[in-house]
N, C-alpha and C. Protein backbone atom coordinates (compact mmCIF):
# COMPACT_ATOMS: atom_id res chain seq x y z
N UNK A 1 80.30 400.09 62.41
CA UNK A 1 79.60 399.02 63.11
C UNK A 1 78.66 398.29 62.17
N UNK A 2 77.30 398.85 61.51
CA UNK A 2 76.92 398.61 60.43
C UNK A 2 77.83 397.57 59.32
N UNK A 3 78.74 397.86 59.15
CA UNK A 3 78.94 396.93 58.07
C UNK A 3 79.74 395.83 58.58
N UNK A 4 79.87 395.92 60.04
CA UNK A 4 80.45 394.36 60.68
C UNK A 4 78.80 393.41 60.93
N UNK A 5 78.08 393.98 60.58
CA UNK A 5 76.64 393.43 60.64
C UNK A 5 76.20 392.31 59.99
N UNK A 6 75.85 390.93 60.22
CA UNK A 6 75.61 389.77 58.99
C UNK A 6 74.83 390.22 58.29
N UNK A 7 74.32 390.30 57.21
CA UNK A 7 73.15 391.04 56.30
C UNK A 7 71.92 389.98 56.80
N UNK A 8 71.46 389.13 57.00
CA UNK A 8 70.53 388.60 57.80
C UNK A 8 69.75 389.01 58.81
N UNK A 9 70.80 389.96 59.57
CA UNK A 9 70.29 390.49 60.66
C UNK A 9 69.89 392.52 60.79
N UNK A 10 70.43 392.65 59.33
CA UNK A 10 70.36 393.92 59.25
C UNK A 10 68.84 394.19 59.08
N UNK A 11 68.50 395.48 59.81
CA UNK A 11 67.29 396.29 59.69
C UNK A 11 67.13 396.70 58.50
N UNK A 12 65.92 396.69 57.70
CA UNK A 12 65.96 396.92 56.07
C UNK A 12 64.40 398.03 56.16
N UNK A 13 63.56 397.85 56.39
CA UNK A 13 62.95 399.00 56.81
C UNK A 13 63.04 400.39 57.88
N UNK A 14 63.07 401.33 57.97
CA UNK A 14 63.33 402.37 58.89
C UNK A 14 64.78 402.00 59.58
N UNK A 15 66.11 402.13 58.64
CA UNK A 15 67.54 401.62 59.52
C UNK A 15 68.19 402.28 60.26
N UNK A 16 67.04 403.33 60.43
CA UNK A 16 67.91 404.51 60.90
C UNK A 16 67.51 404.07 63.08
N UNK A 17 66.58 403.19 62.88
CA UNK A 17 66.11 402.77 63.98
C UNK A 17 66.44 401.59 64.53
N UNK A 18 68.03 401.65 63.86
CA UNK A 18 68.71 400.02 64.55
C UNK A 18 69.53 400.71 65.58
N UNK A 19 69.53 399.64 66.30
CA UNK A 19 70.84 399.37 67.23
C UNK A 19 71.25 398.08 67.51
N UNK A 20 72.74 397.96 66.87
CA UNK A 20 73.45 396.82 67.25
C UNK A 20 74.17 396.85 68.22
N UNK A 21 74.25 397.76 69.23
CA UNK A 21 75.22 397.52 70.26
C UNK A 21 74.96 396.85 71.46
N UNK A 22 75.37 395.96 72.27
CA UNK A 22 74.95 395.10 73.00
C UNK A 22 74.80 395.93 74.21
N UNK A 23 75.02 396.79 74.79
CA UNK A 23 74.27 397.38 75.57
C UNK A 23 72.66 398.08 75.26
N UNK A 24 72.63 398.23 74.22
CA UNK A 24 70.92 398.22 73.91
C UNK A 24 69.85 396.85 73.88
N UNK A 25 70.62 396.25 73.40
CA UNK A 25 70.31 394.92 73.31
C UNK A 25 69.93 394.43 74.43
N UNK A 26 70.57 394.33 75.74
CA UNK A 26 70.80 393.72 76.56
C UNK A 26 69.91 394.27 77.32
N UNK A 27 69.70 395.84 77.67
CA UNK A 27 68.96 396.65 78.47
C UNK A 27 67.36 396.15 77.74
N UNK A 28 66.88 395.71 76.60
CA UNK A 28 65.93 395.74 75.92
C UNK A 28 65.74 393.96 76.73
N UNK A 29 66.33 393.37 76.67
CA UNK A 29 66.20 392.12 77.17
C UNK A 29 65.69 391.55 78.54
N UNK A 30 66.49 392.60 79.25
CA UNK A 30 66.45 392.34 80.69
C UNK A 30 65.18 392.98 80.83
N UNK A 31 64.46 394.31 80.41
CA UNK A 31 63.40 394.83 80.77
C UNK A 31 61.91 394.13 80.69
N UNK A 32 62.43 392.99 79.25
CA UNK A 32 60.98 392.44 78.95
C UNK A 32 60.83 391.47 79.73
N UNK A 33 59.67 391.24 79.76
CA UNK A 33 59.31 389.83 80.82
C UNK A 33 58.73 388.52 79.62
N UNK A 34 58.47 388.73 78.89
CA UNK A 34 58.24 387.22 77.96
C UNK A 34 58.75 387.78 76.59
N UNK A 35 58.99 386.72 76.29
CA UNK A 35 59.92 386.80 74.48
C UNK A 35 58.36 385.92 73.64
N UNK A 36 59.02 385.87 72.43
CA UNK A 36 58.25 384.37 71.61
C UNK A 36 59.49 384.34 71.14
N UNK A 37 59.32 382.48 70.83
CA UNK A 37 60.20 381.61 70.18
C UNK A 37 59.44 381.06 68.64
N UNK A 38 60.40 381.62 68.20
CA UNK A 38 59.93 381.03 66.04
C UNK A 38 60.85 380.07 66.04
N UNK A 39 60.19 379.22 64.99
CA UNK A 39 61.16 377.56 65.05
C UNK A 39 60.14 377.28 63.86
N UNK A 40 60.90 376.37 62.92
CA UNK A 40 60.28 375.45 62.15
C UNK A 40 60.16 373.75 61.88
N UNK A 41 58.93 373.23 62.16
CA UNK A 41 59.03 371.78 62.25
C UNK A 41 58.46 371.50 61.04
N UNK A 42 59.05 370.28 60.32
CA UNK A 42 58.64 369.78 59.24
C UNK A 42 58.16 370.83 58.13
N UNK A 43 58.54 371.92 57.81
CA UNK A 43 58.33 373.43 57.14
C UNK A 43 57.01 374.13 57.69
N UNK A 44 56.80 373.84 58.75
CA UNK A 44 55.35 374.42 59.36
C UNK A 44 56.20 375.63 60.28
N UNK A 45 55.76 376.87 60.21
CA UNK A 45 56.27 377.88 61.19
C UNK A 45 55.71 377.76 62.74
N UNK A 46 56.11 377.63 63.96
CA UNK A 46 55.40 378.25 65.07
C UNK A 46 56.13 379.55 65.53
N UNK A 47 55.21 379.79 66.16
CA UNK A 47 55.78 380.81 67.45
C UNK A 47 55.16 381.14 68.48
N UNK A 48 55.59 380.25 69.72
CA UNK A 48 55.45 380.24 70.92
C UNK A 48 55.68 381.46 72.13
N UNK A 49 55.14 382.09 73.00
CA UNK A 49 55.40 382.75 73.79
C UNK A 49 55.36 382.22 74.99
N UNK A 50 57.05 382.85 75.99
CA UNK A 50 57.38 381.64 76.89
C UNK A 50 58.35 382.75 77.91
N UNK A 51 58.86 382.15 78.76
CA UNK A 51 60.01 383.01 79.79
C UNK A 51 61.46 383.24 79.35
N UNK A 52 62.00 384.08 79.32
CA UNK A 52 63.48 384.65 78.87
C UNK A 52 64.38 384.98 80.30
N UNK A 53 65.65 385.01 80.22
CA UNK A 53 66.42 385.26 80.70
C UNK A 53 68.05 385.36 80.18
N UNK A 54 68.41 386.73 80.30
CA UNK A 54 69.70 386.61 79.82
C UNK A 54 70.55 386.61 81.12
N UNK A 55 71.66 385.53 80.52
CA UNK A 55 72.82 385.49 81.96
C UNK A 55 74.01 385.55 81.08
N UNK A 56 74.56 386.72 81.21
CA UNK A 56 76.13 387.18 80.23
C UNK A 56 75.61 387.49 78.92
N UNK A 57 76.18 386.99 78.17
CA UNK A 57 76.27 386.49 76.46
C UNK A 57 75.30 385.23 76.07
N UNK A 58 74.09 384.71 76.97
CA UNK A 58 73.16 383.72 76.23
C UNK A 58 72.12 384.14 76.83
N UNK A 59 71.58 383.78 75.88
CA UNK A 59 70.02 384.44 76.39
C UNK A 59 69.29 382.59 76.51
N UNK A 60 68.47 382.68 77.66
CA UNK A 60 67.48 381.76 78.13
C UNK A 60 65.85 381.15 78.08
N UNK A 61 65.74 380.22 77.41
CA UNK A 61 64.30 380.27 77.38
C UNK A 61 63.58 379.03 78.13
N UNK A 62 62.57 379.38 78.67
CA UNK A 62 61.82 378.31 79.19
C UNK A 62 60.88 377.20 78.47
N UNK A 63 60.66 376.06 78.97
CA UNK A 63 59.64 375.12 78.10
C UNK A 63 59.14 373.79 78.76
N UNK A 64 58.64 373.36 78.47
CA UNK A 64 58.04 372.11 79.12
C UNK A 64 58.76 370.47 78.40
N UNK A 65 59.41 370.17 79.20
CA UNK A 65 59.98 368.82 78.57
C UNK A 65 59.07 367.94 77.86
N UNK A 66 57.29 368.01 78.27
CA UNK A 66 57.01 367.17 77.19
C UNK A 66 56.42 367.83 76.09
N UNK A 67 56.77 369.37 75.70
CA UNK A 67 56.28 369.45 74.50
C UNK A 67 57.56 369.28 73.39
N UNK A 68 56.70 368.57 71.99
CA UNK A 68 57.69 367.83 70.87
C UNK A 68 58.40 368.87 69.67
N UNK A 69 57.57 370.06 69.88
CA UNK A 69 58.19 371.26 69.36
C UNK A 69 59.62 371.27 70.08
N UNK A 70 59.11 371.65 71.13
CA UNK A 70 60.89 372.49 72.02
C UNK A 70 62.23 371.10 71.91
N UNK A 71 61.56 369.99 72.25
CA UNK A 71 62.65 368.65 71.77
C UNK A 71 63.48 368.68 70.39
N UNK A 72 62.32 369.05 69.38
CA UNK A 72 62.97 369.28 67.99
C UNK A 72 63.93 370.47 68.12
N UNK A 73 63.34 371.76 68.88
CA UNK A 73 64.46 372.36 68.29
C UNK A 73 65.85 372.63 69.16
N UNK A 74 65.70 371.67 70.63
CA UNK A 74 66.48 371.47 71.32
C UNK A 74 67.42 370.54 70.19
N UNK A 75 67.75 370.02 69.64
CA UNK A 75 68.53 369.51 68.88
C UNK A 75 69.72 370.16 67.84
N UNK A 76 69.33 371.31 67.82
CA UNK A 76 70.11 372.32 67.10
C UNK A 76 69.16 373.23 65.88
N UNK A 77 68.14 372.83 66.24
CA UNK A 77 67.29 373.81 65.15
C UNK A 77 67.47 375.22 65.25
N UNK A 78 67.76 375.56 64.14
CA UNK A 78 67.56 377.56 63.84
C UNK A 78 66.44 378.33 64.47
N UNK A 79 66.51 379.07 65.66
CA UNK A 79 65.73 379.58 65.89
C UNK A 79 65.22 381.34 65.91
N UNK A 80 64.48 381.78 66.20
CA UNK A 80 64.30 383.07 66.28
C UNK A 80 63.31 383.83 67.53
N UNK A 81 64.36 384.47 68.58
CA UNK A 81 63.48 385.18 69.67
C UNK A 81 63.27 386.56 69.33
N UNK A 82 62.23 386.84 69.66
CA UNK A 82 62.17 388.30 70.12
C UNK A 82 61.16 388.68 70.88
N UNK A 83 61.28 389.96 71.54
CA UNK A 83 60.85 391.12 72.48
C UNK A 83 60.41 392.17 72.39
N UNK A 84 59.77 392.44 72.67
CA UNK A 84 58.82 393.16 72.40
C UNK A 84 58.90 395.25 73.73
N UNK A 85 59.00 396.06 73.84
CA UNK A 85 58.78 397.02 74.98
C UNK A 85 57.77 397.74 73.98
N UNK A 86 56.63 397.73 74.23
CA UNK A 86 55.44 399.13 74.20
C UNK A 86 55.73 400.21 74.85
N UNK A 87 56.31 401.12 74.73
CA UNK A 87 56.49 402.35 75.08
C UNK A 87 55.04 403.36 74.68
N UNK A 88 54.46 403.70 73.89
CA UNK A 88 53.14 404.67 73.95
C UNK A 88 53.06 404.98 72.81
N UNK A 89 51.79 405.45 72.68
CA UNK A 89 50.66 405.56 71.11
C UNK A 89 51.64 406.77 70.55
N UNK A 90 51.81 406.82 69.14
CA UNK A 90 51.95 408.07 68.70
C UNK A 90 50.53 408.76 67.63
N UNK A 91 49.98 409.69 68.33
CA UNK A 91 48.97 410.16 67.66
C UNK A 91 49.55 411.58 66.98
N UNK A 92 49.17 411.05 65.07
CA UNK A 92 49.48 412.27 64.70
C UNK A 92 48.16 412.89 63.75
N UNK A 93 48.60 413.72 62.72
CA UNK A 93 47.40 414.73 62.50
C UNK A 93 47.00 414.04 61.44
N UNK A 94 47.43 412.65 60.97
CA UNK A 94 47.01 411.87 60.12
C UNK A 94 47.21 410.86 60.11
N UNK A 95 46.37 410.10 59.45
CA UNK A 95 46.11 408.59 60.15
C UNK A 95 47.04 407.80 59.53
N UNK A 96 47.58 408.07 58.26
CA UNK A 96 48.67 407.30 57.51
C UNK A 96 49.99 407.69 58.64
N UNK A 97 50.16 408.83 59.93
CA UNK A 97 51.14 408.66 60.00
C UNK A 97 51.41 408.55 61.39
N UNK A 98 50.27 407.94 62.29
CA UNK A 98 49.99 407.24 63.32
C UNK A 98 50.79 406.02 63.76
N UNK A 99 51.45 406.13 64.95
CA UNK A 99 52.97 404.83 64.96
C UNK A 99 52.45 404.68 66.33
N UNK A 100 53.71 403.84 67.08
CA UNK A 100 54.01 403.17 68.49
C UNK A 100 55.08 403.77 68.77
N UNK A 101 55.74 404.13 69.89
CA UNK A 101 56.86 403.84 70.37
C UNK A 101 56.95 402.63 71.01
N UNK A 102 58.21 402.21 70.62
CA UNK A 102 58.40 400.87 71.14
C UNK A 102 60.24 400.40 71.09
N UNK A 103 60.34 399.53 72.10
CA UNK A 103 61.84 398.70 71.60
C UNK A 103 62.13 397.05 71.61
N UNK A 104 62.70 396.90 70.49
CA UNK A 104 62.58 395.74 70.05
C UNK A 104 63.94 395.26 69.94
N UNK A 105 63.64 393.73 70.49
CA UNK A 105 65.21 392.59 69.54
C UNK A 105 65.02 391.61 69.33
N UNK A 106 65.82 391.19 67.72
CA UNK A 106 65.68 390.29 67.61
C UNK A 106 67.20 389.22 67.63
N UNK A 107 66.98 388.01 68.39
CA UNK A 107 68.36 387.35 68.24
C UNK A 107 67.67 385.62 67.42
N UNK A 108 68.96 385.46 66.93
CA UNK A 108 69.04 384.71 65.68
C UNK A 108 70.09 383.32 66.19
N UNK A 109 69.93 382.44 66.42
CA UNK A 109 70.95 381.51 66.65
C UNK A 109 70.60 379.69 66.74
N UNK A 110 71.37 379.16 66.86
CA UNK A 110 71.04 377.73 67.45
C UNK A 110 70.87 377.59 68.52
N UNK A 111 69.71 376.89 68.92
CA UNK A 111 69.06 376.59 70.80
C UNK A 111 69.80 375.32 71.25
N UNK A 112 70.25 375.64 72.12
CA UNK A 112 70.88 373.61 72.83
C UNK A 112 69.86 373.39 73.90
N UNK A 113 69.69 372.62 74.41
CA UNK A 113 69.06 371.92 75.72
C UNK A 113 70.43 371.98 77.07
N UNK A 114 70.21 372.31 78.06
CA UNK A 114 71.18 372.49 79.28
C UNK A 114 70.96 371.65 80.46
N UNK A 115 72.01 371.12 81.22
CA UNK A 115 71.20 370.45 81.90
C UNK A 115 72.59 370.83 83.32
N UNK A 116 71.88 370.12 84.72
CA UNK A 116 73.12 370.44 85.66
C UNK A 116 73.39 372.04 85.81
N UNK A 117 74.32 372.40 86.42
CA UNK A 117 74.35 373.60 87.01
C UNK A 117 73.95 374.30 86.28
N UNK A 118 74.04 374.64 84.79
CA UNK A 118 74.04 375.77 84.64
C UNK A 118 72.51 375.50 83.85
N UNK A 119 71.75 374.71 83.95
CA UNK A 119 70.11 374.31 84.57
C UNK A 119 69.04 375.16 85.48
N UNK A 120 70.21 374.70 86.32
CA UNK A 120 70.12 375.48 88.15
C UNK A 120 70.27 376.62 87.82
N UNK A 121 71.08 377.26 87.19
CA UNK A 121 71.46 378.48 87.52
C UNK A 121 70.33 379.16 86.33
N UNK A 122 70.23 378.82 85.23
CA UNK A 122 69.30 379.53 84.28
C UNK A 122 68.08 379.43 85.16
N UNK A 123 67.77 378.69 85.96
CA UNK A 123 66.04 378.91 86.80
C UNK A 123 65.99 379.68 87.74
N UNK A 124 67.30 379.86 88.62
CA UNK A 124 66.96 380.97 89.23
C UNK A 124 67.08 382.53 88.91
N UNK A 125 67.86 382.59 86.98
CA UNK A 125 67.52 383.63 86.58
C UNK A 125 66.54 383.78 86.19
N UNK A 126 65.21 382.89 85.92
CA UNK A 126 64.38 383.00 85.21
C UNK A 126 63.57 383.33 86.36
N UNK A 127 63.97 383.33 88.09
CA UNK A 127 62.63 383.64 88.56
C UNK A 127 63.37 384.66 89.08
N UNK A 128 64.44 385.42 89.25
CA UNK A 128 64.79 386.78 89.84
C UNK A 128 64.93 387.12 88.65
N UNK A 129 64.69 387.18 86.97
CA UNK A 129 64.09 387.99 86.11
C UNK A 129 62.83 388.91 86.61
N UNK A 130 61.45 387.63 86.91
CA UNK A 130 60.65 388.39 87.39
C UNK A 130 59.90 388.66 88.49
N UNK A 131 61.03 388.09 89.53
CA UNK A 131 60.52 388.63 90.68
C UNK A 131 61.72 388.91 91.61
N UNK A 132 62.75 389.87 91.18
CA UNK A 132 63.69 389.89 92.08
C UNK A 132 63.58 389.17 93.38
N UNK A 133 64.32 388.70 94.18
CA UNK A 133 64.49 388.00 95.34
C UNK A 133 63.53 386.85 95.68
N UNK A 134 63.19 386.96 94.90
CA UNK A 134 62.18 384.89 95.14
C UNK A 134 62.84 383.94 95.42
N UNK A 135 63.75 384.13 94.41
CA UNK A 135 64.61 382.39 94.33
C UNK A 135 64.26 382.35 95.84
N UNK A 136 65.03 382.78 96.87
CA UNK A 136 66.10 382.71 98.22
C UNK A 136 64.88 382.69 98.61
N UNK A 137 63.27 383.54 98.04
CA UNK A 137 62.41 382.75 99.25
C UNK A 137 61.04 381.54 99.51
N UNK A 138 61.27 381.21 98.18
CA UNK A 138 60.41 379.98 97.59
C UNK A 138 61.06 378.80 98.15
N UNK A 139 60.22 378.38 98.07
CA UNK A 139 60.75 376.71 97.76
C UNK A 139 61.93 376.59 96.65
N UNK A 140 62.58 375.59 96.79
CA UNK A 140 63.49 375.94 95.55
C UNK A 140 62.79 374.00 94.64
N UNK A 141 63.17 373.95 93.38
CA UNK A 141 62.66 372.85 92.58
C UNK A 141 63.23 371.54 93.01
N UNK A 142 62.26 370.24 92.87
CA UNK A 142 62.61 369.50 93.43
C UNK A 142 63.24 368.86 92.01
N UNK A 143 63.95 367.21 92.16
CA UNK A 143 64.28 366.61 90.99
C UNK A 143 63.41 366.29 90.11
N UNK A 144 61.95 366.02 90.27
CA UNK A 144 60.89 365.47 89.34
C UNK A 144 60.79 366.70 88.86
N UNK A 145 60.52 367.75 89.37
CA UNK A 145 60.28 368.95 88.46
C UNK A 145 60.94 369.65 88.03
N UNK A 146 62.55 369.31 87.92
CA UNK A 146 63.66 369.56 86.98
C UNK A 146 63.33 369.32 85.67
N UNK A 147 62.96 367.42 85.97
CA UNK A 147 62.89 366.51 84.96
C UNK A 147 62.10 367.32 84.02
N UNK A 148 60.87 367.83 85.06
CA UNK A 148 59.68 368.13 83.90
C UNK A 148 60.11 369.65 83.23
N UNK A 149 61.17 370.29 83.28
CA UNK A 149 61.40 371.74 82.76
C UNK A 149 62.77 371.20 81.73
N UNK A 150 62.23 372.28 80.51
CA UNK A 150 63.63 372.28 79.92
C UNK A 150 64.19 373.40 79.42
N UNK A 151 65.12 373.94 79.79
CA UNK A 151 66.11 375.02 79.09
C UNK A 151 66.83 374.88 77.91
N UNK A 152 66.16 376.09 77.10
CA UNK A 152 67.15 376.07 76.07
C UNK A 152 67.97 377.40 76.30
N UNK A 153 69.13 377.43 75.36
CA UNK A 153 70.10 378.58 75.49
C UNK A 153 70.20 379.08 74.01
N UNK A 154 70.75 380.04 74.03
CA UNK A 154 71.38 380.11 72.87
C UNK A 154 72.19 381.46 72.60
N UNK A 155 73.75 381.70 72.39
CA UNK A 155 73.92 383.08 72.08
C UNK A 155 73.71 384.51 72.24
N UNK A 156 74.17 385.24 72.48
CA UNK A 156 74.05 386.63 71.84
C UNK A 156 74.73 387.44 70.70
N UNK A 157 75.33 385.98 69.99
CA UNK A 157 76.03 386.38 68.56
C UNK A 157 75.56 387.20 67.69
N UNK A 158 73.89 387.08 67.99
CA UNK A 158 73.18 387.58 66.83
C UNK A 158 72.11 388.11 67.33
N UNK A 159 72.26 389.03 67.34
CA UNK A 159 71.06 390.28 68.21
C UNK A 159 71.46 391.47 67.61
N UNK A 160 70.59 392.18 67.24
CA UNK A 160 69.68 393.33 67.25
C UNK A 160 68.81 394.02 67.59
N UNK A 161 68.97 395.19 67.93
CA UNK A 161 67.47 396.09 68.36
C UNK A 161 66.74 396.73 67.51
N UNK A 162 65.67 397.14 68.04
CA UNK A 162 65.27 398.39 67.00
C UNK A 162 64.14 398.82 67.88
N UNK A 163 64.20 400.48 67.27
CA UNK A 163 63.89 401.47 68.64
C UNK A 163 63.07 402.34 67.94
N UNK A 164 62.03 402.77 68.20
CA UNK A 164 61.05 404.15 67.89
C UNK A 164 60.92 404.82 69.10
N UNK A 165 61.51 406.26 69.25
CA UNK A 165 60.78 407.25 70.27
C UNK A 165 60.53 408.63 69.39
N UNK A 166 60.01 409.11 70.65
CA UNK A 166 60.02 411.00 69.96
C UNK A 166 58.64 410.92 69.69
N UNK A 167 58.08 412.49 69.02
CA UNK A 167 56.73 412.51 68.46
C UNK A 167 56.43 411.84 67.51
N UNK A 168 55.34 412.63 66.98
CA UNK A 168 54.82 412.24 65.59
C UNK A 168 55.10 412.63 64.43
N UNK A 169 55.77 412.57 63.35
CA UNK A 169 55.82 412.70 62.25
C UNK A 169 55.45 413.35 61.42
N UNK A 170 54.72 414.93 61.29
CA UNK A 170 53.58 415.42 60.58
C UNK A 170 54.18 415.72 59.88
N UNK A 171 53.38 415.58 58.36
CA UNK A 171 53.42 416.44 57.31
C UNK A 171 53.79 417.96 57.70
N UNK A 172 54.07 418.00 56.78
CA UNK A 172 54.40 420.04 56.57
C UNK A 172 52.77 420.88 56.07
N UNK A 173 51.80 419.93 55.71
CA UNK A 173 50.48 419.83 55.20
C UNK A 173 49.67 420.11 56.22
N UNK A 174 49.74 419.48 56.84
CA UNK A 174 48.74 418.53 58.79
C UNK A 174 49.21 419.17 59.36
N UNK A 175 49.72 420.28 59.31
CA UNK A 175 50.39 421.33 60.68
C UNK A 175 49.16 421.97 61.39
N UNK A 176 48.74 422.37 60.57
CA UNK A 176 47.50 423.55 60.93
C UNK A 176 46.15 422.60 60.98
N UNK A 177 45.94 421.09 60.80
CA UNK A 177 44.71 420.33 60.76
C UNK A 177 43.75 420.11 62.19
N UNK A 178 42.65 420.48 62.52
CA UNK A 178 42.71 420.68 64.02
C UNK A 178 42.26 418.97 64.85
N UNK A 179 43.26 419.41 65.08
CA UNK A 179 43.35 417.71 65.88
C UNK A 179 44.75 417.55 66.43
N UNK A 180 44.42 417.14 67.95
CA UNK A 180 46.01 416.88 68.85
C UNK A 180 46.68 415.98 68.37
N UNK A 181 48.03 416.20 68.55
CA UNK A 181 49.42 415.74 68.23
C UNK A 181 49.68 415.07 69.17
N UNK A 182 50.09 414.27 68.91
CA UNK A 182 51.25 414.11 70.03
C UNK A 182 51.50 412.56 70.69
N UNK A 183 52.16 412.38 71.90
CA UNK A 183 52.17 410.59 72.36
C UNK A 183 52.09 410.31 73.54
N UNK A 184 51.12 409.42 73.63
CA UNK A 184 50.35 409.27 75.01
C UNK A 184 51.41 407.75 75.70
N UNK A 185 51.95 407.98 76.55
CA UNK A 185 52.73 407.16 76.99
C UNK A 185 52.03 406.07 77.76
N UNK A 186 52.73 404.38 77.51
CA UNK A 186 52.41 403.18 78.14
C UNK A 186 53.01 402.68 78.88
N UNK A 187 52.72 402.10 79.73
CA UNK A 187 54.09 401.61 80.58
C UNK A 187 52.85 400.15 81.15
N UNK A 188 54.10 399.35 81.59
CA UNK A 188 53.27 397.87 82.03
C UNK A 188 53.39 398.12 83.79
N UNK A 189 52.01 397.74 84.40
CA UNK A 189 52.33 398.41 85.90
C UNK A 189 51.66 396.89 86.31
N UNK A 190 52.33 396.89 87.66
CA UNK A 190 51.55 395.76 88.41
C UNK A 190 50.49 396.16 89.56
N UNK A 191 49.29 395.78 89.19
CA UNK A 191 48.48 395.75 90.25
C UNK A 191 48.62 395.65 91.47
N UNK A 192 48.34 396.27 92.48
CA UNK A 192 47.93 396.27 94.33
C UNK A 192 48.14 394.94 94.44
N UNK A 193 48.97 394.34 95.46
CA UNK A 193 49.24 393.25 96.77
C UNK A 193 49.63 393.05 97.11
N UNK A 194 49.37 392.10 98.36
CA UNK A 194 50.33 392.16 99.43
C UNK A 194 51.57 392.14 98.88
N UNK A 195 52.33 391.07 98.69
CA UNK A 195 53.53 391.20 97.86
C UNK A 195 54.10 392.25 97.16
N UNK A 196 53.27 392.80 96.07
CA UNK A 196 53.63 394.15 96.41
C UNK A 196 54.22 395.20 96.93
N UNK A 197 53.09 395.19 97.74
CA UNK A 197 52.88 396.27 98.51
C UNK A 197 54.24 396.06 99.93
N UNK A 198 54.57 395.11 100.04
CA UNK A 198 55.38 394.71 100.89
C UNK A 198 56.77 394.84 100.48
N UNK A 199 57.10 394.55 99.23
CA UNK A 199 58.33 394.43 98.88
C UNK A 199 58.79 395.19 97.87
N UNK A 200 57.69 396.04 97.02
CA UNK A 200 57.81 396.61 96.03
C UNK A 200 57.41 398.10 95.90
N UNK A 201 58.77 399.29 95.84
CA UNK A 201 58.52 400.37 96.24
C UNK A 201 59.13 401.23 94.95
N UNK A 202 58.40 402.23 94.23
CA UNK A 202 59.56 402.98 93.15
C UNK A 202 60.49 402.04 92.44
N UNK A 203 59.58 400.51 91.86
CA UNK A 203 60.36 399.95 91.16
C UNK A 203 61.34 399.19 91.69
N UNK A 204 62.11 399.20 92.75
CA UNK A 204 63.03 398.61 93.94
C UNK A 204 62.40 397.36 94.29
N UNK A 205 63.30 396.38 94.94
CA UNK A 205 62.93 394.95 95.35
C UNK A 205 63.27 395.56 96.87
N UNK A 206 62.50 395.59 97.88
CA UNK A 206 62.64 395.69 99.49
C UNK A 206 62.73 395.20 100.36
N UNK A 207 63.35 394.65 101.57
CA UNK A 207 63.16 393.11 102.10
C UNK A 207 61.72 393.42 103.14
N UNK A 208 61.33 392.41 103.70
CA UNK A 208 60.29 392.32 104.49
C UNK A 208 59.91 393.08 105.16
């Protein structure tokens, strides 16, 4: 698998913590709730943080039609997303060897601008991304505020993960150093409300 890999996209630090298979990928995608977008205008770097959605094989990003960044690179500019999962601290018996768990991807491709159904259809993945069953009970978007949203797309040609779990790392030295080991786990939780509390049970979307 590895060596069907573009070298662009290969993991070059810690490789033992890649995954190219699109079911990692994909599971890493769907879980996060915001990406950032890297793009370069006139050789100036940005990177924006914004809404994602993957539907099949393209992954989705959100933006505002009048900003002049996302226009430029709606044109075919090279871009770069990624995602981010915090999984929990790793505390070890030394400070050089103190990490995160975490899972990460990065995808690599050209962004287009979308427009018409499959418009429509990237917005209501972008709001049953993060709020299962909304679309069906919001308001749905009118035409002026189509106008004012713009989707870009782009690929899953070029994706990668990369994954840290497990403990900590100790020396063969730091065994016996007195001070706890070990990894205190993170997780992203949503606060008490109605909404909530109404529809949201063990992670599950519930009806009324």
């Amino acid at each position: 698998m590895r060596d069907r890999v573009p070298e662009r996209l290969r993991v070059k630090r810690e490789p033992q913590r890649a995954r190219y298979d699109r079911e990692t990928v994909d599971a890493i995608l769907d879980e996060a709730l915001i990406c950032h977008l890297g793009f370069a205008v006139d050789g100036r770097p940005y990177v924006i943080p914004t809404l994602h959605a993957r539907v099949g094989d393209r992954l989705y990003v959100h933006g505002s039609a009048a900003s002049r960044m996302l226009r430029h690179v709606s044109t075919g500019a090279e871009v770069c997303v990624t995602v981010t999962l915090f999984d929990g601290l790793v505390l070890a018996r030394s400070v050089f060897n103190h990490s995160i768990n975490y899972r990460s991807v990065v995808v690599l491709g050209t962004a287009t601008n979308v427009e018409g159904d499959e418009k429509a259809a990237a917005l209501q993945a972008f709001t049953e991304h993060v709020a299962p069953g909304r679309w069906d009970e919001a308001r749905q978007p009118t035409e002026q505020e189509l106008k004012a949203t713009w989707i870009l797309s782009l690929p899953l040609t070029e994706a990668s993960a990369k994954v840290r779990s497990g403990p900590p790392e100790d020396d063969p030295e730091d065994l016996d150093f007195p001070v706890w080991s070990g990894v205190v786990p993170v997780h992203l939780a949503a606060e008490p409300s109605e909404y909530a509390w109404r529809r949201v049970r063990g992670g599950r979307v519930l009806g009324p």
